[in-house]
Protein backbone atom coordinates (compact mmCIF):
# COMPACT_ATOMS: atom_id res chain seq x y z
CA UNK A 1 107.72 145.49 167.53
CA UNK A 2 105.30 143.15 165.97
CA UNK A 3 105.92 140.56 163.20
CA UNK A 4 104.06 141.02 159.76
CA UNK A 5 104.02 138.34 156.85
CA UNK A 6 103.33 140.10 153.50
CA UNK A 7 102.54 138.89 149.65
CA UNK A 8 104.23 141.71 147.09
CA UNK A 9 105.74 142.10 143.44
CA UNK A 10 109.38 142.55 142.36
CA UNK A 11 110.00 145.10 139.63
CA UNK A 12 110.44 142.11 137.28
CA UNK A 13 106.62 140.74 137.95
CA UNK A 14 107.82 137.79 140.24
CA UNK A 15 105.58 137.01 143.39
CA UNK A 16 107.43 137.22 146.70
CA UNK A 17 105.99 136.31 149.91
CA UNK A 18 107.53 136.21 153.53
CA UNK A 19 108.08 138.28 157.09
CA UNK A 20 109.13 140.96 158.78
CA UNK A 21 109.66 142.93 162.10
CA UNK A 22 108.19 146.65 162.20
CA UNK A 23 106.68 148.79 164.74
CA UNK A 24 103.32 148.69 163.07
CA UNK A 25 101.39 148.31 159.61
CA UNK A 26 102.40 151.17 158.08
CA UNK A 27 106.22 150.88 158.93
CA UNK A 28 105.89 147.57 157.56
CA UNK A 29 104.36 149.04 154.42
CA UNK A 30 107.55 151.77 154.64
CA UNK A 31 110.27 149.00 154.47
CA UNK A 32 108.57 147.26 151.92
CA UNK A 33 108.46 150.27 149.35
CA UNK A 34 111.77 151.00 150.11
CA UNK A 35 113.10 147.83 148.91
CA UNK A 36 111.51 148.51 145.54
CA UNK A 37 108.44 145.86 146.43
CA UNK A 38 104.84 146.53 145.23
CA UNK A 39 102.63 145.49 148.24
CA UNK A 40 99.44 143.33 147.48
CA UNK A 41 99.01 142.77 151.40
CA UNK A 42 100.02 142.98 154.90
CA UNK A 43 98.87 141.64 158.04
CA UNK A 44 100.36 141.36 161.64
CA UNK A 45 101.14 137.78 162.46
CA UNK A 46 99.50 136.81 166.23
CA UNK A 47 101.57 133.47 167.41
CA UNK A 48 101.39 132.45 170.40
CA UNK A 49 104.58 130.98 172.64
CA UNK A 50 102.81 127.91 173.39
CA UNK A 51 102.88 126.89 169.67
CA UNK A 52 106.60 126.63 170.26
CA UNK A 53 106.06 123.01 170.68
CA UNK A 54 104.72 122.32 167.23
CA UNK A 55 108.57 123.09 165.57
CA UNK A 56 109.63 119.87 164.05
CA UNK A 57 112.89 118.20 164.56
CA UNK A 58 113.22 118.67 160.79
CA UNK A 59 112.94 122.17 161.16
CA UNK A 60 115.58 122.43 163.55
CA UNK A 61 118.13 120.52 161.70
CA UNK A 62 117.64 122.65 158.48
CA UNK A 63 118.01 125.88 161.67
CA UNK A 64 121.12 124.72 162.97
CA UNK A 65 123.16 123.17 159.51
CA UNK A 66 122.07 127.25 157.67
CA UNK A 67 123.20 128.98 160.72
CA UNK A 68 126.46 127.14 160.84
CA UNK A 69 126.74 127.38 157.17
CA UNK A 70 126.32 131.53 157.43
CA UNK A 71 128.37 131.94 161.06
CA UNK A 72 130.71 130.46 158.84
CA UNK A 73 131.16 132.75 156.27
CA UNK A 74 131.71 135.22 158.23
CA UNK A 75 128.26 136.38 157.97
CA UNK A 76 127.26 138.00 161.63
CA UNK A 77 125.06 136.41 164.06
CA UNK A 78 121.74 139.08 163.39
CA UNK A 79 122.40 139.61 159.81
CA UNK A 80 122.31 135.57 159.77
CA UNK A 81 119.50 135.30 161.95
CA UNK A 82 117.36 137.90 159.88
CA UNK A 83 117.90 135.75 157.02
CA UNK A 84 116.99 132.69 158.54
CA UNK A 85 113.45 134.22 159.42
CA UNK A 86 113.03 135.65 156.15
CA UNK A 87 113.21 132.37 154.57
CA UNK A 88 111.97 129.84 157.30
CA UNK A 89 108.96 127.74 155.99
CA UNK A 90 107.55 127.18 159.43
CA UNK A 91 106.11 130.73 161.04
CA UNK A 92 106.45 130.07 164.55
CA UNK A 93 110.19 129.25 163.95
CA UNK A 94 110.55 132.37 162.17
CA UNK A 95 108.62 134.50 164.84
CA UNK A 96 111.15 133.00 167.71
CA UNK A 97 114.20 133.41 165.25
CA UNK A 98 113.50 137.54 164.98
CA UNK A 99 112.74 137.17 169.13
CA UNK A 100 116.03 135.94 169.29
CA UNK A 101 117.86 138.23 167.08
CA UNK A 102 116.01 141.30 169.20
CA UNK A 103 117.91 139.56 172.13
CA UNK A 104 121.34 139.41 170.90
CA UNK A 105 120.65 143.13 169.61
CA UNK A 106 119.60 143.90 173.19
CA UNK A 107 123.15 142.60 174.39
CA UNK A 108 122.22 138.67 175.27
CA UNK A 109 124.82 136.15 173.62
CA UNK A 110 122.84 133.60 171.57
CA UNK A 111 122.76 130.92 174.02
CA UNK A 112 120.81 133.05 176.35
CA UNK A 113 118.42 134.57 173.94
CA UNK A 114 118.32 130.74 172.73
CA UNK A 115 117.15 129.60 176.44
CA UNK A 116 114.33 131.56 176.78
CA UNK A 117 112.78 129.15 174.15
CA UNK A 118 112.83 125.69 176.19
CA UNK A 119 110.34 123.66 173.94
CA UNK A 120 112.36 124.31 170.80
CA UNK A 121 115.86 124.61 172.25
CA UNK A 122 116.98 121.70 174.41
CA UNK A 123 119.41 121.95 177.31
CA UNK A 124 121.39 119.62 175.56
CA UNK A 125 121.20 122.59 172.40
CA UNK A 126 121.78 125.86 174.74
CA UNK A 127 124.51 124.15 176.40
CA UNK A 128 126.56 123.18 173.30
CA UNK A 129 125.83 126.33 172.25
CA UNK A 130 127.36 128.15 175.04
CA UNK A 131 130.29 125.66 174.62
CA UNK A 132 130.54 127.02 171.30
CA UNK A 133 130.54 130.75 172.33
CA UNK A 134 133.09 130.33 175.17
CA UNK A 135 135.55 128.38 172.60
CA UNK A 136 135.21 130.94 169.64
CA UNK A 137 133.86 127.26 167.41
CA UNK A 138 130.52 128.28 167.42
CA UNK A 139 129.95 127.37 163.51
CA UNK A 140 131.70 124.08 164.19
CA UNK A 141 129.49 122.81 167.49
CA UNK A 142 125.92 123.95 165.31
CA UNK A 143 127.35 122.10 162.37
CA UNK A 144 127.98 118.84 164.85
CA UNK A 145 125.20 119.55 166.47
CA UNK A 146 122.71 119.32 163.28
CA UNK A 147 124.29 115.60 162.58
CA UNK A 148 123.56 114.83 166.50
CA UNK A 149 120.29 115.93 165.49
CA UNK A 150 119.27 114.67 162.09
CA UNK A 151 121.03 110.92 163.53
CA UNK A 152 118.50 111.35 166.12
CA UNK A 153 115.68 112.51 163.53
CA UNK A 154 116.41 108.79 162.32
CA UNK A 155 116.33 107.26 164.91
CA UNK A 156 112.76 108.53 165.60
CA UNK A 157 111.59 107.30 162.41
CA UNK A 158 112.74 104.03 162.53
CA UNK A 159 111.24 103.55 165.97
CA UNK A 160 107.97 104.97 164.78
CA UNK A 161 107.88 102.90 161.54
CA UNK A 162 108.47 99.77 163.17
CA UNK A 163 105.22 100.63 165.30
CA UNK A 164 102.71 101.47 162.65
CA UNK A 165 102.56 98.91 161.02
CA UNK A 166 101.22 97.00 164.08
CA UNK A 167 98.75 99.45 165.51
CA UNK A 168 97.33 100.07 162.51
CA UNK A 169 96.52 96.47 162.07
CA UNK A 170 95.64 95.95 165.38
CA UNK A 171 92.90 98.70 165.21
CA UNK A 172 91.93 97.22 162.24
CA UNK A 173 91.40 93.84 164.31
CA UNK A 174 89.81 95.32 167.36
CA UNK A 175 87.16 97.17 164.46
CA UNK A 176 86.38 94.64 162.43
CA UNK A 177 85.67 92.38 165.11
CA UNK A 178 83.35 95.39 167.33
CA UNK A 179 81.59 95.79 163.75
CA UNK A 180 80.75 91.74 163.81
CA UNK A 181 79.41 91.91 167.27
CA UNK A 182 77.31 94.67 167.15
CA UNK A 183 75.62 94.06 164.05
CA UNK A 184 76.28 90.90 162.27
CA UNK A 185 75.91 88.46 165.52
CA UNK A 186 72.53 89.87 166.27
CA UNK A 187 71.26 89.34 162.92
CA UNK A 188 72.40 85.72 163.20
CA UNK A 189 70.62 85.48 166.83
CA UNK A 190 67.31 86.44 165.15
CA UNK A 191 67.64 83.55 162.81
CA UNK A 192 68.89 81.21 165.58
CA UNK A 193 65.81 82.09 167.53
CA UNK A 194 63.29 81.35 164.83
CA UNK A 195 64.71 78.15 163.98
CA UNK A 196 64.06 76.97 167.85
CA UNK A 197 66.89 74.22 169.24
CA UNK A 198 70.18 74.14 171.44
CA UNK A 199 72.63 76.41 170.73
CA UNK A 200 76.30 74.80 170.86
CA UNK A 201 78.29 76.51 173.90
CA UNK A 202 80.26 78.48 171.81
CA UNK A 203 77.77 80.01 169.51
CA UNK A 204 76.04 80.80 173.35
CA UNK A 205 78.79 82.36 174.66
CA UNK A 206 79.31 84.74 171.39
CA UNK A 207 75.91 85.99 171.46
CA UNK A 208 76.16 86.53 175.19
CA UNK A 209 79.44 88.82 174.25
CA UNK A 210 77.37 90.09 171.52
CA UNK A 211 74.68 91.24 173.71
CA UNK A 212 76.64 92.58 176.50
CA UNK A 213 78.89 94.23 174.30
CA UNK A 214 75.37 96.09 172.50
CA UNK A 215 73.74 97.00 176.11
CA UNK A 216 76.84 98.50 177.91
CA UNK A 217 78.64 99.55 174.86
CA UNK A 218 78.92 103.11 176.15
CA UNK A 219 79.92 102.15 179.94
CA UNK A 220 82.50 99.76 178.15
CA UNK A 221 83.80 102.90 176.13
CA UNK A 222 83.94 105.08 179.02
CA UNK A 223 85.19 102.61 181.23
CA UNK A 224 88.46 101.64 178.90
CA UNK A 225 88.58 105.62 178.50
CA UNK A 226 88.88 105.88 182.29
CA UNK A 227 91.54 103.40 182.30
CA UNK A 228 93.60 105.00 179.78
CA UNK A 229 93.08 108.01 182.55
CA UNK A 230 94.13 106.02 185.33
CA UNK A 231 97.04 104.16 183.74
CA UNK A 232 98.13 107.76 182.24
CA UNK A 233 98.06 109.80 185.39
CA UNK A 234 99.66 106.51 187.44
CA UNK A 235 102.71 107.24 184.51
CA UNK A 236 103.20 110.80 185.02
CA UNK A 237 104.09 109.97 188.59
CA UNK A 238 107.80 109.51 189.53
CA UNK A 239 107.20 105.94 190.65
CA UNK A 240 104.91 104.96 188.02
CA UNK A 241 106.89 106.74 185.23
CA UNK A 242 109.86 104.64 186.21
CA UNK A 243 107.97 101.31 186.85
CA UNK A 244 106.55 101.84 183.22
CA UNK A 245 110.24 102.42 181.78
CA UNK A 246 111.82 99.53 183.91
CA UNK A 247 109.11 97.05 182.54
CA UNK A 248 109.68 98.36 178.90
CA UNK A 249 112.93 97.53 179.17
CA UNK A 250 111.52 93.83 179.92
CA UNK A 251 108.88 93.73 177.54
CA UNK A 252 109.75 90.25 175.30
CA UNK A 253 109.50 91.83 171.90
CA UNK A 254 109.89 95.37 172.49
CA UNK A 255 112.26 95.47 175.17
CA UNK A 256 115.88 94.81 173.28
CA UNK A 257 114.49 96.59 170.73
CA UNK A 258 114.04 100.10 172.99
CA UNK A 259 117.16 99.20 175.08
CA UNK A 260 119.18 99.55 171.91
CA UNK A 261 117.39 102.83 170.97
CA UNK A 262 118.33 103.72 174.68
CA UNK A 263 121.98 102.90 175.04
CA UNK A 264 122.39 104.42 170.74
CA UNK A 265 120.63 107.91 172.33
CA UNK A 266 122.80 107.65 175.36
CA UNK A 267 125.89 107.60 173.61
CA UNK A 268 125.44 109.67 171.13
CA UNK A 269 124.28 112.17 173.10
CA UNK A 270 127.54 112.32 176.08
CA UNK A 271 129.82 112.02 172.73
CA UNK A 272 128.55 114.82 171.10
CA UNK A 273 128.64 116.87 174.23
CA UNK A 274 132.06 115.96 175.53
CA UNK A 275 133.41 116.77 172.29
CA UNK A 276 131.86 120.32 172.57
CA UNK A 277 133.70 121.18 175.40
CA UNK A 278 130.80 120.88 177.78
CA UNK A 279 132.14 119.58 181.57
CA UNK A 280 131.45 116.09 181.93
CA UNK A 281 128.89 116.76 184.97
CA UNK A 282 127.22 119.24 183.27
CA UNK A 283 126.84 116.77 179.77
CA UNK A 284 125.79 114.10 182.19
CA UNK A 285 122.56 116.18 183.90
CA UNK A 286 121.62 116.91 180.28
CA UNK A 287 121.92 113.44 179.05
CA UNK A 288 120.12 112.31 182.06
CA UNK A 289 117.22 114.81 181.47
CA UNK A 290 117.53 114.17 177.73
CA UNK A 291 117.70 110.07 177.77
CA UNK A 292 113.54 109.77 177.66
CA UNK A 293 114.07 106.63 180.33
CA UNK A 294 114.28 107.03 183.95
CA UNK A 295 116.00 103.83 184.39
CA UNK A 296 118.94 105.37 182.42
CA UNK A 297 118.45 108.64 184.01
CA UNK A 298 118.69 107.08 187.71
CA UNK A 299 121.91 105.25 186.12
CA UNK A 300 123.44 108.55 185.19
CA UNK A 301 122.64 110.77 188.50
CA UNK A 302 124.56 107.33 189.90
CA UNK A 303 127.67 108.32 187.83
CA UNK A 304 127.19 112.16 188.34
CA UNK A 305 127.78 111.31 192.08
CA UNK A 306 130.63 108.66 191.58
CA UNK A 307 132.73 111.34 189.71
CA UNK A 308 132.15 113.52 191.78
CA UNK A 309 133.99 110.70 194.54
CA UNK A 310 136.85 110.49 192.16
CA UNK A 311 135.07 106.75 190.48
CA UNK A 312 134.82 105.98 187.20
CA UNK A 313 131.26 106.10 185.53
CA UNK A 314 130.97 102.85 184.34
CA UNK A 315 130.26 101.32 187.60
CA UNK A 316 127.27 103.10 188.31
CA UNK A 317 126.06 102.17 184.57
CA UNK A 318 126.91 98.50 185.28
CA UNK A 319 124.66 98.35 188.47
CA UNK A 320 121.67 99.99 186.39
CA UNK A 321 120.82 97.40 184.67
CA UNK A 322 120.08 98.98 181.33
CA UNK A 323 123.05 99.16 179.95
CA UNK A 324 124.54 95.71 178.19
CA UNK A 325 128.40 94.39 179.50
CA UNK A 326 129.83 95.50 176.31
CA UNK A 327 128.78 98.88 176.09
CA UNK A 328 130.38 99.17 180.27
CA UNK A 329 133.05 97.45 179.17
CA UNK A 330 133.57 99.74 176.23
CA UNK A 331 133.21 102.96 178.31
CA UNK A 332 135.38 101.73 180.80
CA UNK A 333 138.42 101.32 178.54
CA UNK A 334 137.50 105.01 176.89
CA UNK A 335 137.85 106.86 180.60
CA UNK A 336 141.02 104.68 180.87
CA UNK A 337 142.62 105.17 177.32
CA UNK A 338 141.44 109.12 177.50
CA UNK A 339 139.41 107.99 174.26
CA UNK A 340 135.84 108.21 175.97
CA UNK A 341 133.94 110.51 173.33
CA UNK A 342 135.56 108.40 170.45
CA UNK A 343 134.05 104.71 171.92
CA UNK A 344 131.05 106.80 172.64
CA UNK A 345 130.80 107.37 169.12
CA UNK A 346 132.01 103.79 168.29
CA UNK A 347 128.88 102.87 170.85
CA UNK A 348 126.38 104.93 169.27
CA UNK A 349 127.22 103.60 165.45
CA UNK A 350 127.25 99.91 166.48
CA UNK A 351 123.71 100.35 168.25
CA UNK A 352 121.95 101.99 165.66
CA UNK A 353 122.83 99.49 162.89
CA UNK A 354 121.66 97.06 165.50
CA UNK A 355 118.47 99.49 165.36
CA UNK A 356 118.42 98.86 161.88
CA UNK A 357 118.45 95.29 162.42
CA UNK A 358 116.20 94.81 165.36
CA UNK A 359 113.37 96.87 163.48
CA UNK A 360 113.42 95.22 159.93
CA UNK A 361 113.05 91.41 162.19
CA UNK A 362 110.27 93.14 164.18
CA UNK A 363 108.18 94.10 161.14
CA UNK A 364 108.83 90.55 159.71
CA UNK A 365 108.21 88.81 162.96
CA UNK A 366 105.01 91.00 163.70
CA UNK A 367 103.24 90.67 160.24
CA UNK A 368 102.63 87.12 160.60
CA UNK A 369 101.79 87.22 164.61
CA UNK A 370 99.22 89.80 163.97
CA UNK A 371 98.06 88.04 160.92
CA UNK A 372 97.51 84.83 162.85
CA UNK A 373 96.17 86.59 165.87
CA UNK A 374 93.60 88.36 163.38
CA UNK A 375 92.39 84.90 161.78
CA UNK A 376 91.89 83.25 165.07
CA UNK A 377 89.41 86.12 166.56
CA UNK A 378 87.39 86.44 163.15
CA UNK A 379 87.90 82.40 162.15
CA UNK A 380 86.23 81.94 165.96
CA UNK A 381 83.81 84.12 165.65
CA UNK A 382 82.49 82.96 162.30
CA UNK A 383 82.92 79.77 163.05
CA UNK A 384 80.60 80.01 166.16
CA UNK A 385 78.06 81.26 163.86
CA UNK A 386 77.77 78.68 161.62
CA UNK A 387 78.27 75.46 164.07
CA UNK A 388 74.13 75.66 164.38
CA UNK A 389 74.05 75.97 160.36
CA UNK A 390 76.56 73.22 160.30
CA UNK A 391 74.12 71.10 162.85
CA UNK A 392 70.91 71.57 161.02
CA UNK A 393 72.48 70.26 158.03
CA UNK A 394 73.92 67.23 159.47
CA UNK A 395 69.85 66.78 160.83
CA UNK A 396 68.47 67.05 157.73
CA UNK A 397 70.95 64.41 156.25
């Protein structure tokens, strides 16, 4: 079977467009006729699985909250999953959505035929899935699992948006001032030369950079590229992958900042899964493989193995490191009240208001810093320019 997206008419003029499953053009062209469609064209669709990886996290949420909404109504699993790739915007997700309805047809449940599509569907997904499945609340975990994932979806963005702001300026900076020494600084040095004299140190030292900067510029380019390399390969390592996530932590501006986007993940994440259903050492693996912070993922292996020695998980969590006294404190009283997925929750809301908080002072803190930062590299470098300007006038006076 191949997947075909078509353009046709309805009987009443209006333009349809969309998808569907046949064994080849001309069945494609069959089923199309027979639903009272004049064709205008058809061609097979050729997607490849490793464009799995471009699905949004948008696109999942509005996945997951339809195929509730249907499972809901009573509407069966393929007839709701034909549907869904009918209408899906995105083509890849509805090319994986008809794979996974031929599964389920073939006699997998729906968290199997969901698991053979890893970069869209999550352990964390397939196994609150399955939850769902062996419970008979399978429209109840998707619908609690699209608010897990749209809070996440937010929390994204607000991460992201507290970090463009800054790059973008700082490329700006590093631009403007590459721009200044590669061709206004040499223009300068031609007048400079002409007029004969001392140049003052600093005006010396900026047309040294300036030179420098012109001769090697490519070795400098390739040797920051190789750097990037170095630092990147050094990250994908165990050790250096957790080195880079321990310092993080640390950093002086960023650090609280991603340890509160840690510990509101972390919450969220067990919560939602122990309210599934899913066994608590099972929930932890996938929160530990899930958590995007090996710090936090060494913490939770720690806790895997202390419940599985009859201790509580909180002490494991308090060792880490990562995890602030309120938030052990809080879990602690949740394993001994029974109420652990409701101060998970209670966790997870507090943190991402502090999220809130943390990213609105880091744009206002930031703006000025990079401002000021911005001013003192251009201010210096103009004002090494014109200290010889500045010292021929005072000679002529």
């Amino acid at each position: 079977m191949s997947i075909y997206s078509y353009i046709a008419k309805e009987s009443q003029g209006l333009r349809v467009k969309g998808i569907l499953e046949a064994r080849d053009e001309q069945d494609a062209v069959t089923v199309l006729r027979k639903k009272g469609l004049i064709i205008i064209s058809v061609k097979e669709e050729r997607l490849k699985a490793v464009r799995e990886s471009a699905i949004k996290l948008d696109d999942l949420v509005v996945f997951s909250r339809q195929l509730a909404t249907m499972v809901e109504s009573g509407i069966t699993l393929v007839q709701a999953l034909h549907i869904l790739s009918e209408q899906a915007e995105n083509k890849i997700l509805s090319n994986v959505t008809l794979k996974i309805k031929d599964d389920i047809e073939g006699g997998s449940s729906l968290h199997e035929a969901l698991g053979r599509h890893p970069k869209i569907f999550s352990n964390l997904y397939v196994n609150m899935v399955k939850a769902g499945e062996t419970s008979g609340l399978l429209d109840e975990i998707l619908d609690r699992l699209s608010t897990y994932l749209e809070k996440s979806a937010a929390l994204q963005r607000k991460v992201k948006s507290s970090l463009v702001y800054p790059v973008v300026v700082i490329s700006m900076a590093i631009l403007i001032t590459v721009v200044l020494l590669i061709k206004v600084v040499p223009t300068f040095k031609g007048i400079f030369a002409s007029l004969g004299g001392t140049l003052p140190l600093p005006t010396q030292i900026l047309i040294a950079i300036s030179d420098t900067l012109r001769k090697f510029f490519l070795f400098v380019v390739i040797a920051f590229g190789c750097m990037g390399f170095l630092v990147k390969k050094y990250i994908s390592t165990p050790k250096g992958r957790y080195q880079f996530d321990y310092r993080s932590l640390k950093m002086p501006v960023f650090g609280p900042l991603l340890r509160k986007v840690v510990v509101a993940k972390f919450s969220r994440t067990l919560a939602t899964l122990v309210k599934s259903g899913v066994p608590i050492l099972n929930a932890l693996d996938i929160v530990g493989k899930t958590s995007g912070n090996m710090v936090v993922e060494e913490a939770v292996n720690n806790a895997r193995i202390s419940i599985k020695e009859g201790e509580p998980i909180s002490d494991p969590l308090s060792k880490s490191g990562a995890f602030p006294p309120m938030v052990v404190r809080m879990i602690s009283v949740g394993e001994q009240t029974g109420q652990l997925e409701k101060m998970l929750n209670k966790i997870a809301d507090f943190y991402d208001e502090q999220v809130d908080a943390a990213v609105s002072g880091l744009t206002s803190m930031i703006e000025p810093l990079v401002i000021g930062i911005l001013g003192i590299i251009i201010g210096g470098i103009v004002v090494a320019l014109f200290m010889p300007i500045f010292k021929i006038t005072e000679l002529i006076k």
